[in-house]
PDB file of N, CA and C in Angstrom:
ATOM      1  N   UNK A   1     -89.824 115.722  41.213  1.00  0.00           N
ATOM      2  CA  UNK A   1     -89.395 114.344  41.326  1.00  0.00           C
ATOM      3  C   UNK A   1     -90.321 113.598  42.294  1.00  0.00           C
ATOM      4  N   UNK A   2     -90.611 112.583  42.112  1.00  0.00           N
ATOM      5  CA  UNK A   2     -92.048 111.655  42.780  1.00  0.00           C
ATOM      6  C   UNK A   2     -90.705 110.925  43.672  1.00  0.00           C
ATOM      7  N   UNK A   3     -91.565 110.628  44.418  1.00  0.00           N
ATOM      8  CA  UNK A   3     -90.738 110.105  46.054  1.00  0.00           C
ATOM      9  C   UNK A   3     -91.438 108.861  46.157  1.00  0.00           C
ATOM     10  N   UNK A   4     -91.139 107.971  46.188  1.00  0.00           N
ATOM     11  CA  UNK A   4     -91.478 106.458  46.594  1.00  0.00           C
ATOM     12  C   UNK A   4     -91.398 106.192  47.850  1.00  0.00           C
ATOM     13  N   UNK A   5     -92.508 105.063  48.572  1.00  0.00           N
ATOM     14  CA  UNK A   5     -92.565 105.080  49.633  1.00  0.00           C
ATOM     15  C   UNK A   5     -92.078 103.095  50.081  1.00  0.00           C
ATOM     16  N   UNK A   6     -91.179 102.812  49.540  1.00  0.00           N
ATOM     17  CA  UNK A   6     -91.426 101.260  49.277  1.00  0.00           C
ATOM     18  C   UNK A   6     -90.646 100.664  50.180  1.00  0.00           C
ATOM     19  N   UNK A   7     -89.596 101.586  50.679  1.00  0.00           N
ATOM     20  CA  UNK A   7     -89.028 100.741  51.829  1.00  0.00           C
ATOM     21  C   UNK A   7     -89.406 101.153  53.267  1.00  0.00           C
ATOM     22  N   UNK A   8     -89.948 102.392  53.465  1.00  0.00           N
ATOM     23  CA  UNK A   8     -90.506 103.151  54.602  1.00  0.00           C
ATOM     24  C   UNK A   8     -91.742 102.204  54.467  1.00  0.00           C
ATOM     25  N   UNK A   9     -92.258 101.828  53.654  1.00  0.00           N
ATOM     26  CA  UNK A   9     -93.721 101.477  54.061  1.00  0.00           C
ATOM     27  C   UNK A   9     -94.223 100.033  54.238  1.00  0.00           C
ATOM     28  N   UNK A  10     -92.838  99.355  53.693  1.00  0.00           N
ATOM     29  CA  UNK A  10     -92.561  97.954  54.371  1.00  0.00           C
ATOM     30  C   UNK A  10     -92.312  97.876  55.374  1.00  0.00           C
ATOM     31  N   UNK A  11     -91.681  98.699  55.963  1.00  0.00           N
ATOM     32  CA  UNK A  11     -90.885  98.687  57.224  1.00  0.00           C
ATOM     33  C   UNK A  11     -91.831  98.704  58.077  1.00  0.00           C
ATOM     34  N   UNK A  12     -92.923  99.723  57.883  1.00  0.00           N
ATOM     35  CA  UNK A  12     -94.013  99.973  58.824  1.00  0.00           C
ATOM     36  C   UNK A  12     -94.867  98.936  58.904  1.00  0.00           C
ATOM     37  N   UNK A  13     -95.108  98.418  57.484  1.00  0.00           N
ATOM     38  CA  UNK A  13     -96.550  96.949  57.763  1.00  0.00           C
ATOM     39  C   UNK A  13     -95.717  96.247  58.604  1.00  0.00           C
ATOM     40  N   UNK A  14     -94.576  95.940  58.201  1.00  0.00           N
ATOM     41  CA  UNK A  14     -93.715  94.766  58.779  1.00  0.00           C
ATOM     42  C   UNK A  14     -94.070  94.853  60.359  1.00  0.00           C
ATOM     43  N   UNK A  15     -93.597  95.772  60.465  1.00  0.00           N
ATOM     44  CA  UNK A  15     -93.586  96.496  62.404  1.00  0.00           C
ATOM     45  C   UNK A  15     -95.189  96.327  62.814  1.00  0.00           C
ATOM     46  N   UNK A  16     -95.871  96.970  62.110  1.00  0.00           N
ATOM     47  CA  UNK A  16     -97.162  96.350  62.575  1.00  0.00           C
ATOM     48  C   UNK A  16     -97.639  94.904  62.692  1.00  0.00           C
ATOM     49  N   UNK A  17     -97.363  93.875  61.625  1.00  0.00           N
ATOM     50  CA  UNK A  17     -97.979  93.023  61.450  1.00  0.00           C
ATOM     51  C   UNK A  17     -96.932  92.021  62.292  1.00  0.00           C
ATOM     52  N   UNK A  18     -95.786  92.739  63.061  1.00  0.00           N
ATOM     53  CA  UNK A  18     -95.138  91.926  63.916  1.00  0.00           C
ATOM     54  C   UNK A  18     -95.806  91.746  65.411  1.00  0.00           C
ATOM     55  N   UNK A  19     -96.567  93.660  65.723  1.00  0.00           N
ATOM     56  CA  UNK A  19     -97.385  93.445  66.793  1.00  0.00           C
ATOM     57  C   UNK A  19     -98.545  92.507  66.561  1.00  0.00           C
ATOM     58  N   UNK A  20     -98.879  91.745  65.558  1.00  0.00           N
ATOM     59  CA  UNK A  20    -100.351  91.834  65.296  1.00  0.00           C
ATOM     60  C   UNK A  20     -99.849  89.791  65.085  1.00  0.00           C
ATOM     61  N   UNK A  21     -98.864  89.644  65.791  1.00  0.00           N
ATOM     62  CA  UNK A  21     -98.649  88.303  65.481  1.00  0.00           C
ATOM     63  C   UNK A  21     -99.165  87.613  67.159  1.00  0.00           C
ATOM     64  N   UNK A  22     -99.840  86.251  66.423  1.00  0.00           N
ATOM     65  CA  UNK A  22    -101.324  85.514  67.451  1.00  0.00           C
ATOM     66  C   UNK A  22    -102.282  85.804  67.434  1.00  0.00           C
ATOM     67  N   UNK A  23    -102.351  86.501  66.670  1.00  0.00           N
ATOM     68  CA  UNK A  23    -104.083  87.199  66.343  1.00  0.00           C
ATOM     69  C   UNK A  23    -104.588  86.181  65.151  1.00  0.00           C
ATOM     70  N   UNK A  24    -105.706  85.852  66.008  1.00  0.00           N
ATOM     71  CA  UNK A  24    -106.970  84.937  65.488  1.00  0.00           C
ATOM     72  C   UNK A  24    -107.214  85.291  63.810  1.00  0.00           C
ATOM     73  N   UNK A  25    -107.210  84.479  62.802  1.00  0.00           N
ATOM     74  CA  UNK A  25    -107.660  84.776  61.449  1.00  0.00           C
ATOM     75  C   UNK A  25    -106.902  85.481  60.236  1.00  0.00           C
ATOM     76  N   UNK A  26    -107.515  86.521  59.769  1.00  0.00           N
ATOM     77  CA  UNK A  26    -106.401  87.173  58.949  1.00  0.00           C
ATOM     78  C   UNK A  26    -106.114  88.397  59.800  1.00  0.00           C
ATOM     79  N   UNK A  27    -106.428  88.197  61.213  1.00  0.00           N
ATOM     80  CA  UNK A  27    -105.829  89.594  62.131  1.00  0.00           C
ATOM     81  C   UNK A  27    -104.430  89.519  61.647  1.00  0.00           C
ATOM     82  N   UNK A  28    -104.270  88.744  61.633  1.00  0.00           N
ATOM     83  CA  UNK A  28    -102.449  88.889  62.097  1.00  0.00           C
ATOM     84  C   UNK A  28    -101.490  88.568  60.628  1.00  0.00           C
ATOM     85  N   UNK A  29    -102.235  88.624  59.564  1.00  0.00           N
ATOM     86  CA  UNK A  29    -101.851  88.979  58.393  1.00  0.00           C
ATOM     87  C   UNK A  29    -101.782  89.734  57.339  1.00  0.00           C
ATOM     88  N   UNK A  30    -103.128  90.278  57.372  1.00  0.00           N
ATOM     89  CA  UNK A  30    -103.833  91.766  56.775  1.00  0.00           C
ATOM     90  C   UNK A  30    -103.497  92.658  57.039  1.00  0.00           C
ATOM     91  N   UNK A  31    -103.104  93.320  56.464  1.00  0.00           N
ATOM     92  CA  UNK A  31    -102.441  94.970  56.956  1.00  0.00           C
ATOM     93  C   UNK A  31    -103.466  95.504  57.961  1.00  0.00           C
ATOM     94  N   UNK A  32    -104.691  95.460  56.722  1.00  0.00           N
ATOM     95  CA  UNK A  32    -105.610  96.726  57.301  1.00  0.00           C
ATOM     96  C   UNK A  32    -106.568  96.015  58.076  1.00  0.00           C
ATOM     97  N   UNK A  33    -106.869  94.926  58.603  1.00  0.00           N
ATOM     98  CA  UNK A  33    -107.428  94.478  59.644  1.00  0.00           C
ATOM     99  C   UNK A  33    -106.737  94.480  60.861  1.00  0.00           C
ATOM    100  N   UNK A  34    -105.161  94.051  60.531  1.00  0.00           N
ATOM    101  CA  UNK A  34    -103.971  94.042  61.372  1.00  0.00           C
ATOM    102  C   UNK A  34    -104.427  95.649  62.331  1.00  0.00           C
ATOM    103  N   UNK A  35    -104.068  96.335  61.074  1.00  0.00           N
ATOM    104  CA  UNK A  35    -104.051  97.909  62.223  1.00  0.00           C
ATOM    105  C   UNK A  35    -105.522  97.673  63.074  1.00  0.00           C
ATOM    106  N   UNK A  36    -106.962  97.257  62.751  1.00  0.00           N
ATOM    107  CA  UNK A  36    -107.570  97.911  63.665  1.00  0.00           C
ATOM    108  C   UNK A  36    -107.366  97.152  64.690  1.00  0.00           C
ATOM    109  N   UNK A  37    -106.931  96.164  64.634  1.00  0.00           N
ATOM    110  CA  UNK A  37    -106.671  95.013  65.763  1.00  0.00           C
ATOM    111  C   UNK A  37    -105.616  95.377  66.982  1.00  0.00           C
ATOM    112  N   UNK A  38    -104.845  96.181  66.391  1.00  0.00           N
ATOM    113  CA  UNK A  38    -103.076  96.494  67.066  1.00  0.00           C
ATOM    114  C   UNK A  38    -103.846  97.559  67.777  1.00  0.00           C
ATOM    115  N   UNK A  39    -105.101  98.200  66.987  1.00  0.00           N
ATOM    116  CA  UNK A  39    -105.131  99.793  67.887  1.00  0.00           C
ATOM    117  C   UNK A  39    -105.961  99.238  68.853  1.00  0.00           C
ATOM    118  N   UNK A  40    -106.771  98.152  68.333  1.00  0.00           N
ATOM    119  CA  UNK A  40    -107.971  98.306  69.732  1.00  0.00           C
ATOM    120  C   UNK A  40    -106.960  97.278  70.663  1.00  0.00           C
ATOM    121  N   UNK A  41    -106.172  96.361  70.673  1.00  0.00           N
ATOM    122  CA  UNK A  41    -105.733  95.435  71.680  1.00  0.00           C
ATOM    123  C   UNK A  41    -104.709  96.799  72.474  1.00  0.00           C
ATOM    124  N   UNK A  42    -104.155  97.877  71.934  1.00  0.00           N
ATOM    125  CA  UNK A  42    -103.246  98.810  72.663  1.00  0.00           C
ATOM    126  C   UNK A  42    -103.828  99.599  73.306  1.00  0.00           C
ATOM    127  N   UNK A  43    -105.256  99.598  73.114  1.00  0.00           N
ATOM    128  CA  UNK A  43    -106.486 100.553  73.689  1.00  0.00           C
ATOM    129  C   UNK A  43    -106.544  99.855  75.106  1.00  0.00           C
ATOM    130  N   UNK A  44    -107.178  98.396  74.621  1.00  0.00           N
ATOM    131  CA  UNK A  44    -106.981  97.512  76.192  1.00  0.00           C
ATOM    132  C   UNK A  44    -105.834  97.294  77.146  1.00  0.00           C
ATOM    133  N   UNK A  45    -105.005  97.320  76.736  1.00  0.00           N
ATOM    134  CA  UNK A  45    -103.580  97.019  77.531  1.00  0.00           C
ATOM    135  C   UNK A  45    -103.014  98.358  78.293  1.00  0.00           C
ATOM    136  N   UNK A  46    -103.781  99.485  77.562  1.00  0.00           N
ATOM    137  CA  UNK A  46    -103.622 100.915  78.407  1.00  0.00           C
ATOM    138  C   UNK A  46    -104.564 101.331  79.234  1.00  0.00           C
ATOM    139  N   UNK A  47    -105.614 100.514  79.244  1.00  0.00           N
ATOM    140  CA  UNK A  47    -106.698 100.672  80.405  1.00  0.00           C
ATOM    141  C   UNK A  47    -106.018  99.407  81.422  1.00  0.00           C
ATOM    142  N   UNK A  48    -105.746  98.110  80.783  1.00  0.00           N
ATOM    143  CA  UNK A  48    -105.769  97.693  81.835  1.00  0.00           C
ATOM    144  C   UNK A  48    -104.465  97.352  82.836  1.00  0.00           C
ATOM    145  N   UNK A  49    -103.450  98.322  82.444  1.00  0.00           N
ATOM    146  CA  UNK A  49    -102.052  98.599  83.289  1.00  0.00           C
ATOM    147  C   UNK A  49    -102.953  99.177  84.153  1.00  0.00           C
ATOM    148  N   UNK A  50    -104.023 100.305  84.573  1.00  0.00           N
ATOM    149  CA  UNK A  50    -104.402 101.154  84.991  1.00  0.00           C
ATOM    150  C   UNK A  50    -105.593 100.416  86.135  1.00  0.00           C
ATOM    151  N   UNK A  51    -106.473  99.141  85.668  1.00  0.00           N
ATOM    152  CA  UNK A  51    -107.456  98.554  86.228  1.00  0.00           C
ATOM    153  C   UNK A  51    -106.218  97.528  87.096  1.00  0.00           C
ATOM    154  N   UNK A  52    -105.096  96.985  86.896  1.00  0.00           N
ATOM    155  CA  UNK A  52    -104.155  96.438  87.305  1.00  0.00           C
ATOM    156  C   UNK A  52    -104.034  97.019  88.391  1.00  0.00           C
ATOM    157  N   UNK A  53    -103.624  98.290  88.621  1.00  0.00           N
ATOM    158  CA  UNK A  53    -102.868  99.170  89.476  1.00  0.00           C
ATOM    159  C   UNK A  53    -104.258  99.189  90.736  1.00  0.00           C
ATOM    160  N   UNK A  54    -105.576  99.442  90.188  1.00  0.00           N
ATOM    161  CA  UNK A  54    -106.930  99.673  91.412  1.00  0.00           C
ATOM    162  C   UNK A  54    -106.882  98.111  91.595  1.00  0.00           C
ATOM    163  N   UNK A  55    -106.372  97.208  91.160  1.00  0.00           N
ATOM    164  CA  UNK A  55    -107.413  95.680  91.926  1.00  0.00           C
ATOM    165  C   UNK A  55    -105.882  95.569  92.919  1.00  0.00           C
ATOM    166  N   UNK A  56    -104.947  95.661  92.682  1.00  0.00           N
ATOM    167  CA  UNK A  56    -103.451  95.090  93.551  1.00  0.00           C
ATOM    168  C   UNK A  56    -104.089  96.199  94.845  1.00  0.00           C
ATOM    169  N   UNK A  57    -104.331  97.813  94.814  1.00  0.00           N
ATOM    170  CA  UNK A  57    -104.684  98.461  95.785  1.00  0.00           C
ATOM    171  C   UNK A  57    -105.783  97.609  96.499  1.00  0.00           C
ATOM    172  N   UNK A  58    -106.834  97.393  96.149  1.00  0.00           N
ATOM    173  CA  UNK A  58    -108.116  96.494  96.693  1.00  0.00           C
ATOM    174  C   UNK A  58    -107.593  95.263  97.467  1.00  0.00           C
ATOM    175  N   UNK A  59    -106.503  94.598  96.763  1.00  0.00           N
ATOM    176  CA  UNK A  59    -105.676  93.469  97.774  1.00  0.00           C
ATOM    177  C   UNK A  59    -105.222  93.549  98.688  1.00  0.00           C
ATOM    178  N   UNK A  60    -104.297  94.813  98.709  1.00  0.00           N
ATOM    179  CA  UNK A  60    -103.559  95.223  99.793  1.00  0.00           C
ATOM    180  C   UNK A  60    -104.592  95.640 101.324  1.00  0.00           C
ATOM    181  N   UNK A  61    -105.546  96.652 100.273  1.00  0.00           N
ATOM    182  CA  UNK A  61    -106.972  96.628 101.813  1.00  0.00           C
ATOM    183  C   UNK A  61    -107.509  96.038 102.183  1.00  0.00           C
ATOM    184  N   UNK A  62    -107.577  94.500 101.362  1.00  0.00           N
ATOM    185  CA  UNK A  62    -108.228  93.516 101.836  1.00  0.00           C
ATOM    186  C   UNK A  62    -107.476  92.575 103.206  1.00  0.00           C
ATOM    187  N   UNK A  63    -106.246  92.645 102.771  1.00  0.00           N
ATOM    188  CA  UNK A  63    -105.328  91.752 103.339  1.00  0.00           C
ATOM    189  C   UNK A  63    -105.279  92.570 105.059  1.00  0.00           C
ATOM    190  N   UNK A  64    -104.793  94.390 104.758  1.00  0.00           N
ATOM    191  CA  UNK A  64    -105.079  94.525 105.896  1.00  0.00           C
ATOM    192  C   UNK A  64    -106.210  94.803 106.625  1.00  0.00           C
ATOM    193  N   UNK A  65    -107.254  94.917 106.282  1.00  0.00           N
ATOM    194  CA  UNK A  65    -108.040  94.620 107.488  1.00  0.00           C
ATOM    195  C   UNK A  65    -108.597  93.374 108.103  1.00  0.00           C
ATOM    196  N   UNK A  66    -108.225  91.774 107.037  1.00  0.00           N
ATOM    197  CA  UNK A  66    -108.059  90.789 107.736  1.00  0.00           C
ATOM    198  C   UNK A  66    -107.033  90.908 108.705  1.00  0.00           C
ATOM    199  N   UNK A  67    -105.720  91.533 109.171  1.00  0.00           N
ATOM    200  CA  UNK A  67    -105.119  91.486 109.746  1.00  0.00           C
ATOM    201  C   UNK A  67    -105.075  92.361 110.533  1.00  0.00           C
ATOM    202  N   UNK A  68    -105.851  92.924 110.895  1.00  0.00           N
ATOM    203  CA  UNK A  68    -106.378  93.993 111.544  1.00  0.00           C
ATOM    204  C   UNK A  68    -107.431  93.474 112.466  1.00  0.00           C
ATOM    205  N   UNK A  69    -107.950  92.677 111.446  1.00  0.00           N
ATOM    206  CA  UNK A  69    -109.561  92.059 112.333  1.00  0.00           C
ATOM    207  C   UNK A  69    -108.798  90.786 113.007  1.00  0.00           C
ATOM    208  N   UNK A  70    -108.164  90.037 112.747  1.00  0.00           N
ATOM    209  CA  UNK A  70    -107.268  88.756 113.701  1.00  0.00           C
ATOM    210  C   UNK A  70    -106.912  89.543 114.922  1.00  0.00           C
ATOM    211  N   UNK A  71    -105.997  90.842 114.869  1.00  0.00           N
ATOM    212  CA  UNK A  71    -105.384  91.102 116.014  1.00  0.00           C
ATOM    213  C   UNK A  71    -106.552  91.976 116.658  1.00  0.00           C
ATOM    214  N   UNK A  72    -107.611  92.568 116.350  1.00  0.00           N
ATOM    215  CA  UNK A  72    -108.545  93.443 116.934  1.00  0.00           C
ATOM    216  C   UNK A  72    -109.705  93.210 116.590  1.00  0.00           C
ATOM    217  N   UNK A  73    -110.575  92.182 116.845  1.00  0.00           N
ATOM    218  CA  UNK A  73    -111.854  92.055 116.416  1.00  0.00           C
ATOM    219  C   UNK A  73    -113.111  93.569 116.226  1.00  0.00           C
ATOM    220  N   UNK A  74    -112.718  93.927 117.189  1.00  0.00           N
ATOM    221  CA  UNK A  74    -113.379  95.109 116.962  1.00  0.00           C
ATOM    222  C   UNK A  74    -113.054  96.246 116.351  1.00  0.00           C
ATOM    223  N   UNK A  75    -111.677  96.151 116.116  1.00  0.00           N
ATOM    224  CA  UNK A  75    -111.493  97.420 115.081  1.00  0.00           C
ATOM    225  C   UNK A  75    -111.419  96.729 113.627  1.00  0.00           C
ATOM    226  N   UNK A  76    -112.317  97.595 112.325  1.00  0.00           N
ATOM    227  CA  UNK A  76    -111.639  97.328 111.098  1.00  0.00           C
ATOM    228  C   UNK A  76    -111.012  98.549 110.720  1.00  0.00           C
ATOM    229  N   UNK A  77    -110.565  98.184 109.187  1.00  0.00           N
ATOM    230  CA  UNK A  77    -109.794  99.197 108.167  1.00  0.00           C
ATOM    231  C   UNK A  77    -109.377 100.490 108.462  1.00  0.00           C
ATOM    232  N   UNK A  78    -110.842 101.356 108.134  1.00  0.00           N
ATOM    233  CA  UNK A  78    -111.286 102.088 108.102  1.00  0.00           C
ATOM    234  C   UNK A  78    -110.321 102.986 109.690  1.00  0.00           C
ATOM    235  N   UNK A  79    -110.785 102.101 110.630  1.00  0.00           N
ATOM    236  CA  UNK A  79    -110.799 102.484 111.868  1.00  0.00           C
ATOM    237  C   UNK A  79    -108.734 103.073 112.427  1.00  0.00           C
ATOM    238  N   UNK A  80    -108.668 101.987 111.238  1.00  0.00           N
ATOM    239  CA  UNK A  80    -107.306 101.325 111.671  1.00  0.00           C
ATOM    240  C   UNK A  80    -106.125 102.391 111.159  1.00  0.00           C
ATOM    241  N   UNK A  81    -106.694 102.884 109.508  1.00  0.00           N
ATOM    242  CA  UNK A  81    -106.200 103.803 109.502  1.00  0.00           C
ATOM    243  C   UNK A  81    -106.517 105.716 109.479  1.00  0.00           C
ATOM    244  N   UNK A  82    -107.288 105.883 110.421  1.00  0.00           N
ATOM    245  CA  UNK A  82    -107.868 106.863 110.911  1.00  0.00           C
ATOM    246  C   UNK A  82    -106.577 106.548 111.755  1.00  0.00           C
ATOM    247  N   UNK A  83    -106.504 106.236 112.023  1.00  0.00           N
ATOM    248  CA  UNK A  83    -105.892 106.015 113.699  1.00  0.00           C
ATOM    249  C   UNK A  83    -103.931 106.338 113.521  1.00  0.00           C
ATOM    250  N   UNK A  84    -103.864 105.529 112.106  1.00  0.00           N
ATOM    251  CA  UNK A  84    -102.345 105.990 111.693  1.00  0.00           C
ATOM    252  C   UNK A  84    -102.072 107.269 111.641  1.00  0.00           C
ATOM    253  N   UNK A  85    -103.428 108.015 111.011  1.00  0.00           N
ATOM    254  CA  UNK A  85    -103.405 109.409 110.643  1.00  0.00           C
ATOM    255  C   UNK A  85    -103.378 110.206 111.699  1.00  0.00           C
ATOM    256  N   UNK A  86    -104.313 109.641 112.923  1.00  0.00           N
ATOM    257  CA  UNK A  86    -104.260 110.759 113.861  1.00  0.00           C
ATOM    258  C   UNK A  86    -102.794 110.549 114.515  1.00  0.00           C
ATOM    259  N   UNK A  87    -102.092 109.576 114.458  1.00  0.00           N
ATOM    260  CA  UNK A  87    -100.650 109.957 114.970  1.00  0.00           C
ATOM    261  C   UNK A  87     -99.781 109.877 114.419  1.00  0.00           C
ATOM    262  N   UNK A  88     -99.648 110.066 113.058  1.00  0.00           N
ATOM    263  CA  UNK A  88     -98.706 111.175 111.845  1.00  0.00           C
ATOM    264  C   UNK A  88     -98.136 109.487 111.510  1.00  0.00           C
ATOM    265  N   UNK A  89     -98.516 108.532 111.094  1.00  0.00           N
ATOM    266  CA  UNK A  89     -97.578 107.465 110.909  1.00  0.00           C
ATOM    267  C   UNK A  89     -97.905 107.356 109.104  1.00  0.00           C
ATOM    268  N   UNK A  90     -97.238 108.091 108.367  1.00  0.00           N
ATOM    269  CA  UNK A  90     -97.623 107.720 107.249  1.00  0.00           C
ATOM    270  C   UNK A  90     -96.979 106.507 106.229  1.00  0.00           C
ATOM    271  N   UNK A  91     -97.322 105.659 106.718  1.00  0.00           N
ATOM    272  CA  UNK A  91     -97.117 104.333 105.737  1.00  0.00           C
ATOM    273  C   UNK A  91     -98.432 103.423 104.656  1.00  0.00           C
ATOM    274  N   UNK A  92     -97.353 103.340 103.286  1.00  0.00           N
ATOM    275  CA  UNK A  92     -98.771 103.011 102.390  1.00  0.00           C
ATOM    276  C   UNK A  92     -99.296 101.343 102.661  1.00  0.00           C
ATOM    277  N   UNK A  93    -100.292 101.195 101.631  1.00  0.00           N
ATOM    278  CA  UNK A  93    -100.904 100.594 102.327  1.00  0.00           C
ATOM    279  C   UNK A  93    -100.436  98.997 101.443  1.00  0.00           C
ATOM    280  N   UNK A  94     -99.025  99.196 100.612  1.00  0.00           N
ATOM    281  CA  UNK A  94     -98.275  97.500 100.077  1.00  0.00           C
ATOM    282  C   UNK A  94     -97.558  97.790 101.263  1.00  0.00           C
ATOM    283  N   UNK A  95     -97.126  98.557 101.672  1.00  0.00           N
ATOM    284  CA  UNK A  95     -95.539  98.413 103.135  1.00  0.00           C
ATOM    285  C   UNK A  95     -96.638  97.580 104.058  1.00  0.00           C
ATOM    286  N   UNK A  96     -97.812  98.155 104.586  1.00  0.00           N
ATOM    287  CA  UNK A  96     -98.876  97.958 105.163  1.00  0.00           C
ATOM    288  C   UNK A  96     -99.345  96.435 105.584  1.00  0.00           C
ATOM    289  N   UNK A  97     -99.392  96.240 104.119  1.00  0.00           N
ATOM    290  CA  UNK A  97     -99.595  94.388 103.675  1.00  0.00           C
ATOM    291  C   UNK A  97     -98.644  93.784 103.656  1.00  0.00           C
ATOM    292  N   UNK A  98     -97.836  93.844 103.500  1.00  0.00           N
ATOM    293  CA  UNK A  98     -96.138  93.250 103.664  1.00  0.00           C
ATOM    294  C   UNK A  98     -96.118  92.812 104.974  1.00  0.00           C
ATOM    295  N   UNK A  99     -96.229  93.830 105.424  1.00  0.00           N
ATOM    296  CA  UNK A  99     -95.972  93.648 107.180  1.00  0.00           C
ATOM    297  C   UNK A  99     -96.862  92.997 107.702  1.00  0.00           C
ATOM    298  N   UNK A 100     -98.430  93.137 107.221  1.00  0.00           N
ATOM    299  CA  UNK A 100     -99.441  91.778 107.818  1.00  0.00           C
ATOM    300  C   UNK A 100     -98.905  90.875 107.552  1.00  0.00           C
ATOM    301  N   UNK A 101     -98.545  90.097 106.389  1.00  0.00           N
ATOM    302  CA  UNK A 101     -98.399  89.437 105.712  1.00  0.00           C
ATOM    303  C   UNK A 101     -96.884  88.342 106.255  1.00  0.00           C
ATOM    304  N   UNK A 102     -95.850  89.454 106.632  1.00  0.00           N
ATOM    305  CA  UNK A 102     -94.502  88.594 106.207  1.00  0.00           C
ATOM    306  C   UNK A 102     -94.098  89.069 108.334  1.00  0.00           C
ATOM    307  N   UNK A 103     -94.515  90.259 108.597  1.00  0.00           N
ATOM    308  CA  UNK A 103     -93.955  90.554 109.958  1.00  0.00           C
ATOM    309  C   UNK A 103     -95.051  90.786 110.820  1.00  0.00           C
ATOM    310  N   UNK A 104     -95.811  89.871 111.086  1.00  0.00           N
ATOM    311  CA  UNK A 104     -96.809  90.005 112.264  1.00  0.00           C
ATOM    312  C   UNK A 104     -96.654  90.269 113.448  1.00  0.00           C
ATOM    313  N   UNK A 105     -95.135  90.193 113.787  1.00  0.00           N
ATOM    314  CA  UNK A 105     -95.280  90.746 115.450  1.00  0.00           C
ATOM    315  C   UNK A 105     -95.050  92.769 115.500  1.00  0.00           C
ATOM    316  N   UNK A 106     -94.687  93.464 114.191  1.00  0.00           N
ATOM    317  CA  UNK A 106     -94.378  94.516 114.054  1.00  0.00           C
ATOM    318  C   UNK A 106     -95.824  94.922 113.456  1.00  0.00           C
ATOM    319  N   UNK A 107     -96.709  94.226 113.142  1.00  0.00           N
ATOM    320  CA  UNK A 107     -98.097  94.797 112.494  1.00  0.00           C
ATOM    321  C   UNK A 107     -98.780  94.748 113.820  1.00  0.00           C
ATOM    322  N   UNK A 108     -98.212  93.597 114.664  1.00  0.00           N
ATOM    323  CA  UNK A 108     -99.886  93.709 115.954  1.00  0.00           C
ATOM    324  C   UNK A 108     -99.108  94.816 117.138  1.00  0.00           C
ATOM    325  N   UNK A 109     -97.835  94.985 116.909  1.00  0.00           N
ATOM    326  CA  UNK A 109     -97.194  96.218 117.964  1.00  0.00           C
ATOM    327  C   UNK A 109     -97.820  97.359 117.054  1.00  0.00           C
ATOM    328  N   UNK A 110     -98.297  97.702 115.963  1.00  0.00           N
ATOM    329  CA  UNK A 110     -98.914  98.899 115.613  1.00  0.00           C
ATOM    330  C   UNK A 110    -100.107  98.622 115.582  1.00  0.00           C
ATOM    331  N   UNK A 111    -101.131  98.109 115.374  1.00  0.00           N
ATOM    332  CA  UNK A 111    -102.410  97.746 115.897  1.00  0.00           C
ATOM    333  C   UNK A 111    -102.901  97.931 117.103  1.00  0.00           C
ATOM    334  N   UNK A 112    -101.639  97.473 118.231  1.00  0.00           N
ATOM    335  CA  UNK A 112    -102.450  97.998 119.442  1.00  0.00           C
ATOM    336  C   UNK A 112    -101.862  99.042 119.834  1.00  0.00           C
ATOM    337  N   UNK A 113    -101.001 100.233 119.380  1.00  0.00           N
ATOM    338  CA  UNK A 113    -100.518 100.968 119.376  1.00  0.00           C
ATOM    339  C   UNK A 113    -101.601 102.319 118.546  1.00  0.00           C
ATOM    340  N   UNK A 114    -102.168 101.721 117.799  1.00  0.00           N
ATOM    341  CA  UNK A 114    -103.228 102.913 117.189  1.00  0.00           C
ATOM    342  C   UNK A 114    -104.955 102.568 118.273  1.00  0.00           C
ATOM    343  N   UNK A 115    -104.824 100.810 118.752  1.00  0.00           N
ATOM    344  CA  UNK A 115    -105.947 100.914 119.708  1.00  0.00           C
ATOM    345  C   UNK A 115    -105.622 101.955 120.434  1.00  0.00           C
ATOM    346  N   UNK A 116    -104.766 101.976 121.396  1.00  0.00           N
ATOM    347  CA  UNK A 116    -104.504 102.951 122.512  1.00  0.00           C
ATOM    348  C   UNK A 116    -105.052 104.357 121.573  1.00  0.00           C
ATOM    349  N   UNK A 117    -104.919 104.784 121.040  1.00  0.00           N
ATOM    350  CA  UNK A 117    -104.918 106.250 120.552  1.00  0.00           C
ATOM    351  C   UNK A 117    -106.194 106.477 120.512  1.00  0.00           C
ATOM    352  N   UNK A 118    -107.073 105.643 119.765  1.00  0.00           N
ATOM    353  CA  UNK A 118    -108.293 104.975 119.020  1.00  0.00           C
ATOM    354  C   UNK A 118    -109.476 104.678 120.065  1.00  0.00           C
TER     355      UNK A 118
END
């Protein structure tokens, strides 16, 4: 007995060509242009959750060692958290920026608190 594929395989263009809706031309109407379009835009969107995640880190180090360099001209980053490490304070580095950022009198009591060590 032959097996038909007519409602399974609507179902599927359908589902595809629902991701594939705003796409420029016959992207977003064509089945089979549709798919290469859906695979390569899901290709990008899974690299760039990932390039997302390294530039927000790059912010956060940026932010603190401006705030690092306001309260200690002479110490940067680098310096700043060497200095957490040598006295077991392990906090990351968004809590880090938060606290430059929103609680400056609790960021420059640890700033000159890792000078002394430092």
């Amino acid at each position: 007995m032959r097996i038909k594929s007519g409602t399974v395989r609507k179902k599927r263009v359908k589902a595809l060509l629902k991701k594939a809706k705003g796409f420029r031309g016959s992207s977003h109407a064509r089945f089979a242009v549709a798919k290469e379009k859906v695979l390569q835009a899901e290709r990008y969107q899974y690299v760039s959750r990932r390039l997302f995640k390294r530039d927000v880190r790059s912010l956060w180090i940026q932010r603190i060692n401006i705030a690092v360099r306001m309260i200690e001209p002479e110490m940067n980053y680098s310096q700043f958290i060497h200095g957490l490490k040598t006295i077991n304070l392990t906090l990351n580095r968004k809590v880090l920026a938060q606290m430059a950022v929103e609680d400056k009198s609790a960021f420059e009591k640890l700033v000159k608190q890792v000078k002394a060590i430092v």
